[in-house]
C-alpha atoms as a PDB file:
ATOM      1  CA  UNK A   1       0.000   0.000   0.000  1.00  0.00           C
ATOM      2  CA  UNK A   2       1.868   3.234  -1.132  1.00  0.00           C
ATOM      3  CA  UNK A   3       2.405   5.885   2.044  1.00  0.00           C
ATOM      4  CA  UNK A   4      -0.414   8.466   3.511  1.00  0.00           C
ATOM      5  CA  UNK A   5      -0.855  11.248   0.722  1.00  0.00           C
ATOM      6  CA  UNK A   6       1.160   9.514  -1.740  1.00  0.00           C
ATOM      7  CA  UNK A   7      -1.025   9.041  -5.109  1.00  0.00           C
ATOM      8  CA  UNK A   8       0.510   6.624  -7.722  1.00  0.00           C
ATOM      9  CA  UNK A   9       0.503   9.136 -10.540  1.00  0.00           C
ATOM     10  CA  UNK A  10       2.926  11.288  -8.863  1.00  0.00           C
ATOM     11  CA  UNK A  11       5.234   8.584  -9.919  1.00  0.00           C
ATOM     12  CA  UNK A  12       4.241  10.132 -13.208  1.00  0.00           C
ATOM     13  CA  UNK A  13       6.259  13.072 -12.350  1.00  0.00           C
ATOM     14  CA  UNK A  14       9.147  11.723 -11.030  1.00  0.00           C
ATOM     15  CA  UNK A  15      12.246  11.983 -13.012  1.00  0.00           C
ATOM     16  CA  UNK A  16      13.829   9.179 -10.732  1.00  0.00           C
ATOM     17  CA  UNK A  17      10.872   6.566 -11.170  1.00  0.00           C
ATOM     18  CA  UNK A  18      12.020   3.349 -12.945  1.00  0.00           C
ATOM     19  CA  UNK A  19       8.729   3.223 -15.192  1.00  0.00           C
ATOM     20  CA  UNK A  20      10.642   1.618 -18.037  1.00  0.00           C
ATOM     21  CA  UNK A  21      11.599  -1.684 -19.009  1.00  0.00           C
ATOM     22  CA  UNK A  22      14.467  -2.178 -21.053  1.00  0.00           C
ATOM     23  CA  UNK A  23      12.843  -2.688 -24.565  1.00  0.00           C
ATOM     24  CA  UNK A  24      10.682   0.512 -24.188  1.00  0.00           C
ATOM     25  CA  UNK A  25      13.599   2.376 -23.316  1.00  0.00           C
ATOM     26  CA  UNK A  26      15.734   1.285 -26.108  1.00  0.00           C
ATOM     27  CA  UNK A  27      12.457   2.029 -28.137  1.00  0.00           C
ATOM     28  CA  UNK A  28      12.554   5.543 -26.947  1.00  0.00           C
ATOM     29  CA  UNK A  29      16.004   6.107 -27.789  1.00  0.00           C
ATOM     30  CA  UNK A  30      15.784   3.997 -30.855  1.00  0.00           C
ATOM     31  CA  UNK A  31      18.817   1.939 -29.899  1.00  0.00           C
ATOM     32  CA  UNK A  32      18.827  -1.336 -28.632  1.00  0.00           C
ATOM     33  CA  UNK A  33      19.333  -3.396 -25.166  1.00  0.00           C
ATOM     34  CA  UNK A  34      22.842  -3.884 -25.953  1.00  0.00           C
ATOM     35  CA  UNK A  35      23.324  -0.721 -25.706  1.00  0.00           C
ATOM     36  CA  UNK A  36      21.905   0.060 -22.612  1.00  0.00           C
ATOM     37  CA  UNK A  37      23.625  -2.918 -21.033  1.00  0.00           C
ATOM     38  CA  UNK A  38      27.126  -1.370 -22.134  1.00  0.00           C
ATOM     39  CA  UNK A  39      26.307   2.311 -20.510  1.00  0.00           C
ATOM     40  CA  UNK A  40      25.246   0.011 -17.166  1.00  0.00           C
ATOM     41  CA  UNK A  41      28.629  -1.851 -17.787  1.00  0.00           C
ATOM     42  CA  UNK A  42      30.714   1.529 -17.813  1.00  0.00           C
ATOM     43  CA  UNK A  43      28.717   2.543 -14.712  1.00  0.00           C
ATOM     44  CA  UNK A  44      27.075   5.623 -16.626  1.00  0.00           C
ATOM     45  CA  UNK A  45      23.442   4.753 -15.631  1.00  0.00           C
ATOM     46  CA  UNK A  46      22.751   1.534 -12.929  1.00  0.00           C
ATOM     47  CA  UNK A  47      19.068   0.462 -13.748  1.00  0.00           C
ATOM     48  CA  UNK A  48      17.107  -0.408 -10.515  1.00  0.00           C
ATOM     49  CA  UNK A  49      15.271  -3.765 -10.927  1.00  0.00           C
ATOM     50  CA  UNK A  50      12.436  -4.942 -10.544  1.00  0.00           C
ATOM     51  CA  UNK A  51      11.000  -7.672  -8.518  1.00  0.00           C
ATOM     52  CA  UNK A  52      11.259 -10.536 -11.224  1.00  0.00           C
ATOM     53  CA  UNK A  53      14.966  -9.065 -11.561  1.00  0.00           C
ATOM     54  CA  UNK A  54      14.353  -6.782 -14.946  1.00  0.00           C
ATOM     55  CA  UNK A  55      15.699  -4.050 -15.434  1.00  0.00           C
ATOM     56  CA  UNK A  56      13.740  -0.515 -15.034  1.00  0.00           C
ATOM     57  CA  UNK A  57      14.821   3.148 -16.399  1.00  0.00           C
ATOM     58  CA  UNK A  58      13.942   6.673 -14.903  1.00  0.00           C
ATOM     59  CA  UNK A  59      13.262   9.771 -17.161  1.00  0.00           C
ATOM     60  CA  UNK A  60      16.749  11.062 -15.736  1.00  0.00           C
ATOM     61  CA  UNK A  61      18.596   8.036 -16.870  1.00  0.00           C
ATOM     62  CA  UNK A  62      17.082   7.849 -20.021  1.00  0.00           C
ATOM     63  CA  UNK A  63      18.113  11.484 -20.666  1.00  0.00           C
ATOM     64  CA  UNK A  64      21.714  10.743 -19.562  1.00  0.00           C
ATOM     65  CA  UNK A  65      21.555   7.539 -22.000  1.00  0.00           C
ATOM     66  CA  UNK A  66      20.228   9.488 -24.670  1.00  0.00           C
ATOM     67  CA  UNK A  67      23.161  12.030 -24.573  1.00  0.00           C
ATOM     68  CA  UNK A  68      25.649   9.202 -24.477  1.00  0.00           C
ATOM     69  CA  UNK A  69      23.805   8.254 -27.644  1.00  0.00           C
ATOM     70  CA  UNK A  70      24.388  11.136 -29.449  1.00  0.00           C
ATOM     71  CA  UNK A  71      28.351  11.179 -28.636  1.00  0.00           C
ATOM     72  CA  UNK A  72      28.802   7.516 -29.408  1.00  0.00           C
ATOM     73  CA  UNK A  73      26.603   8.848 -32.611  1.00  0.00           C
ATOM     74  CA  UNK A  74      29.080  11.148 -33.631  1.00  0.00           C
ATOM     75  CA  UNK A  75      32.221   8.634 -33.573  1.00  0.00           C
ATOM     76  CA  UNK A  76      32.926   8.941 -29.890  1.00  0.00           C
ATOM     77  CA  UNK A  77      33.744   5.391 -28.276  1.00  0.00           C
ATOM     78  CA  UNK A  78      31.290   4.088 -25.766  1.00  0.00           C
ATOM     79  CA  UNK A  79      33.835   4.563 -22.624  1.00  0.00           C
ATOM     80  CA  UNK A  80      35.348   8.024 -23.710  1.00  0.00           C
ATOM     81  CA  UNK A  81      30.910   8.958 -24.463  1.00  0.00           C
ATOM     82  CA  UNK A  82      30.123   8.021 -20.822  1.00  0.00           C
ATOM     83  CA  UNK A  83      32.854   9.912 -19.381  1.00  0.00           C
ATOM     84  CA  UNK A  84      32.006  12.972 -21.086  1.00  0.00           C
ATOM     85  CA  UNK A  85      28.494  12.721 -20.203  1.00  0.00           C
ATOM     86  CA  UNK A  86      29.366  12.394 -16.700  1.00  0.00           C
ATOM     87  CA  UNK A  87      31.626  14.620 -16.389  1.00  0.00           C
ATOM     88  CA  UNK A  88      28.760  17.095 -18.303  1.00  0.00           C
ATOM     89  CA  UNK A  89      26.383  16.029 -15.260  1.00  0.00           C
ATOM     90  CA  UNK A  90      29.178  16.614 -12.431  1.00  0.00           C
ATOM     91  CA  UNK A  91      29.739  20.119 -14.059  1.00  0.00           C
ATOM     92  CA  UNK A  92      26.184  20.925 -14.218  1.00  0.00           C
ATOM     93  CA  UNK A  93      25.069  19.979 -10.766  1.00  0.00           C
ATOM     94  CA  UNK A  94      28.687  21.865  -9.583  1.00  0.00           C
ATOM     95  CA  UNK A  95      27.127  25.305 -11.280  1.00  0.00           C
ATOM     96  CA  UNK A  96      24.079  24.672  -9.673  1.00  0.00           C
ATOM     97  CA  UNK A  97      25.098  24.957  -6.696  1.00  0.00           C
ATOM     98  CA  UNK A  98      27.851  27.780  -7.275  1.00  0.00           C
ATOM     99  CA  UNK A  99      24.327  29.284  -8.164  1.00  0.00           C
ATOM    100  CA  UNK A 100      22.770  28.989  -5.305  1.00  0.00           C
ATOM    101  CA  UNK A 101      26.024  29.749  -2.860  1.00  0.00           C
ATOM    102  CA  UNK A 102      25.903  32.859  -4.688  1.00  0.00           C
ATOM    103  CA  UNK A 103      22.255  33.281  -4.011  1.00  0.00           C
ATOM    104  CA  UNK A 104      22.325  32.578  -0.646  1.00  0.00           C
ATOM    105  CA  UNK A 105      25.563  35.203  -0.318  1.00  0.00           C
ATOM    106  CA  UNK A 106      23.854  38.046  -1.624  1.00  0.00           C
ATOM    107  CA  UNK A 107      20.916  37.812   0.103  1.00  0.00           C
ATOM    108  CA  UNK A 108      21.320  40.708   2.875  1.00  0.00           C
ATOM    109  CA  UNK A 109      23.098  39.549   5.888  1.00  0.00           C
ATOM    110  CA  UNK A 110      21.534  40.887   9.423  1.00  0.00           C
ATOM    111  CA  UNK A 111      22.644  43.090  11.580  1.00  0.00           C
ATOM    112  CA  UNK A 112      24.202  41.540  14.639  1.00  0.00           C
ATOM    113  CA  UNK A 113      25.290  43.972  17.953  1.00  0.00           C
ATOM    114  CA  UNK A 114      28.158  43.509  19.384  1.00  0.00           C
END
């Protein structure tokens, strides 16, 4: 039974819900199971699994797979794609919170006596 005030389409909206099985997300990203297996194999995207022991996808990692994708697309090899696209992800979540340090520094600071 899912928790007090927790509705199962708000799974809909979570980027880290595993609502996809392998095939449909190789569908989506019109590659193929192989594929995914090899970004799970260089530790780019770890599929959670599901009861019977199959694999299941969020939005996120489907995102990060598809960008891997398009390197490996454009003649990168698989390991130098995934490091990229992590390395892309570290970076991004890094300025995120430079962001928000910055933010949080120029908010003004109260007065304190002394």
């Amino acid at each position: 039974m899912p928790p007090a005030g927790h509705r199962p389409v708000d799974n809909l909206d979570d980027d880290d819900y595993p609502a996809y099985t392998m095939g449909r997300a190789a569908e989506m990203l019109s590659t193929t199971p192989a594929f995914l297996r090899a970004l799970g194999d260089h530790r780019l995207i770890t599929p959670l699994r599901s009861e019977g022991g199959h694999r299941r996808y969020s939005r996120y990692q489907l995102r990060i797979a598809a960008r891997a994708r398009e390197l490996v697309d454009q003649g990168t090899p698989i390991e130098a794609a995934c490091r990229i696209v992590i390395l892309e992800d570290q970076l991004e979540e890094a300025q995120r919170i430079n962001e928000q340090l910055r933010a949080r520094d120029s908010e003004p600071q109260p007065k304190t006596s002394a």
